[in-house]
Protein backbone atom coordinates (compact mmCIF):
# COMPACT_ATOMS: atom_id res chain seq x y z
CA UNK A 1 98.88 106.11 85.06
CA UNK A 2 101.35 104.74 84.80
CA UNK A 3 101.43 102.02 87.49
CA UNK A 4 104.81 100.85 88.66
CA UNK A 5 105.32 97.29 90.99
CA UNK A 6 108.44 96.49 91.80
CA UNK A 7 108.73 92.84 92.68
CA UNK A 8 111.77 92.13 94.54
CA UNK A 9 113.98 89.42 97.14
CA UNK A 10 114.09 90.75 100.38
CA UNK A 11 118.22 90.65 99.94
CA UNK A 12 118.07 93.77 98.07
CA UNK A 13 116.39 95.81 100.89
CA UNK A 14 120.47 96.57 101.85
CA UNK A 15 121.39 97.56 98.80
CA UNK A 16 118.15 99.37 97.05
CA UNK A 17 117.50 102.62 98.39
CA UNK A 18 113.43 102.41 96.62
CA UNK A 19 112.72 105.98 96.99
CA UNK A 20 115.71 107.19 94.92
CA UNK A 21 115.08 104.32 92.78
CA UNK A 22 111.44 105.46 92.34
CA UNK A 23 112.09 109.36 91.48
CA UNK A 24 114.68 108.14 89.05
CA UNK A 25 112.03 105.86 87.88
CA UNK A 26 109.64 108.44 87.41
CA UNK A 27 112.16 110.99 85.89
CA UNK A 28 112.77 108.45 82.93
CA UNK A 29 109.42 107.38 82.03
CA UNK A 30 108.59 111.06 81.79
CA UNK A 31 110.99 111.67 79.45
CA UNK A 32 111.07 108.37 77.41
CA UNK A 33 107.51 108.35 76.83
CA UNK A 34 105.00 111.39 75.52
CA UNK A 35 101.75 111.83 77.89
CA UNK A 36 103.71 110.14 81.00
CA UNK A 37 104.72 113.26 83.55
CA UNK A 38 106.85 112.36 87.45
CA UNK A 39 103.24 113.89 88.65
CA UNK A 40 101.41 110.93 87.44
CA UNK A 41 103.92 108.03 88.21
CA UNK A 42 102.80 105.66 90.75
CA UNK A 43 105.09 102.96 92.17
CA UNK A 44 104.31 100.09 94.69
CA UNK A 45 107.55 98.13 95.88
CA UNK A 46 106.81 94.36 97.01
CA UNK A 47 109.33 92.80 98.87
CA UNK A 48 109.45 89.11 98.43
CA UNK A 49 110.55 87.31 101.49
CA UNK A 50 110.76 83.63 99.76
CA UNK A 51 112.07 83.63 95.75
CA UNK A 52 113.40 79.97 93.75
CA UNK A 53 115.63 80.94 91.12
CA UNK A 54 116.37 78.05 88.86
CA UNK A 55 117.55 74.77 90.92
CA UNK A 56 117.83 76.88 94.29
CA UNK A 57 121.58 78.24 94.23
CA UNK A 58 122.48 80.51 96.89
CA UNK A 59 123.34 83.79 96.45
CA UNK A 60 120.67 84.78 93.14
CA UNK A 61 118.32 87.26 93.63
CA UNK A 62 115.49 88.65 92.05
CA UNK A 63 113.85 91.99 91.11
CA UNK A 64 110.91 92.44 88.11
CA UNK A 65 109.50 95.57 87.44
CA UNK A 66 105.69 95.74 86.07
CA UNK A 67 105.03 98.81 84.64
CA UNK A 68 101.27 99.10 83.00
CA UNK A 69 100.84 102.08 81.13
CA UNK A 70 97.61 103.33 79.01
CA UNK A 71 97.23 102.06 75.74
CA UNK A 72 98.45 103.47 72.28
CA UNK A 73 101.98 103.99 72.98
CA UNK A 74 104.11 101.72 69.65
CA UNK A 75 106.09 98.54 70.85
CA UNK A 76 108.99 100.54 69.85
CA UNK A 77 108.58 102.92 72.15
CA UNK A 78 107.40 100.27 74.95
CA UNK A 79 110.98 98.81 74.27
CA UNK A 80 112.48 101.73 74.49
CA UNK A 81 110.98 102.06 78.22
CA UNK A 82 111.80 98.37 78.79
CA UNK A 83 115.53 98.67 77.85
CA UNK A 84 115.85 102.39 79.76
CA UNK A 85 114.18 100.80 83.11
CA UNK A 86 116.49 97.81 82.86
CA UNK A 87 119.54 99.79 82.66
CA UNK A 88 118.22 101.61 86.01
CA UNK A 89 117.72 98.75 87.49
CA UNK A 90 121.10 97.48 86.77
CA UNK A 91 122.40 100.60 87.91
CA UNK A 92 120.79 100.91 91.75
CA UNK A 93 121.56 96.91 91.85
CA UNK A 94 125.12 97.24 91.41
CA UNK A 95 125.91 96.99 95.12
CA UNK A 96 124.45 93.56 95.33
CA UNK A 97 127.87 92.02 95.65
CA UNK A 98 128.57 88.32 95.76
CA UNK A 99 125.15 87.94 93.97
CA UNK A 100 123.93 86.91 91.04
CA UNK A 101 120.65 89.30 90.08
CA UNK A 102 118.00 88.44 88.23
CA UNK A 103 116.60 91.44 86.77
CA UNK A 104 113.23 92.05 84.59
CA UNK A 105 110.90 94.80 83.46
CA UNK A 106 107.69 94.05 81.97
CA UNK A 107 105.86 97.14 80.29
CA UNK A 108 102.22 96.31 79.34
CA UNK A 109 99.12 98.16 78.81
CA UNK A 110 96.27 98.90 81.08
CA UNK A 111 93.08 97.15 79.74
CA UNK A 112 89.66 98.42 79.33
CA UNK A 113 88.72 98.30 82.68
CA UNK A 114 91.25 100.27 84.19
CA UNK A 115 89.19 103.29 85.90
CA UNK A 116 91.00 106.24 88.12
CA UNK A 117 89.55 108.74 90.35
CA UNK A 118 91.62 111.37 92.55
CA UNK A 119 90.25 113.08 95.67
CA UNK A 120 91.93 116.20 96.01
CA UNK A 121 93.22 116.86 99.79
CA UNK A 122 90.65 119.21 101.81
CA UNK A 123 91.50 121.90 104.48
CA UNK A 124 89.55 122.33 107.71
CA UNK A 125 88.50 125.98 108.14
């Protein structure tokens, strides 16, 4: 927890270095919301080869960020996280010249169901 997919048009792969993105990412959830550390921050990017945007226009483009969280956490603080991951967003899509960008975050909680196990790495002796 948290889990992080990052929906976006395959025009931003020139412009949206993802790792830098993600580290940033993971840097400001830690320290907008209590119980979230960088170490347990994991972020999927999904490029998105064919996107509509409204009545087809060229040059729009799209990126939505889904980021599911454990529950408990206030819908102040939720927008709080919403507001700070847009602003990121709008920040490592400023290169997207001549475009028109379509940018959402989504911050939701994990349901019921959500289970996690991590297998440590082993070493061969």
């Amino acid at each position: 927890m948290p889990h992080i997919l990052i929906d976006h048009d395959a025009t931003l792969r020139e412009v949206l270095d993802r790792r830098r993105f993600a580290h940033e990412l993971h840097a400001l959830a830690a320290k907008t919301v209590d119980g979230i550390t960088v170490e347990s921050c994991k972020t999927r990017f999904r490029c998105v080869d064919d996107v509509v945007i409204a009545h087809d226009e060229p040059q729009q483009t799209l990126i939505h960020v889904d980021f599911a969280i454990l529950p408990g956490r206030s819908t102040e603080t939720k927008t709080l996280l919403s507001r700070a991951v847009l602003d990121l967003v709008r920040a490592h899509t400023a290169a997207a010249t001549g475009r028109t960008v379509h940018a959402s975050v989504e911050v939701r909680d994990l349901d019921a169901s959500y289970a996690k196990h991590v297998e440590p790495a082993t070493t061969q002796e």
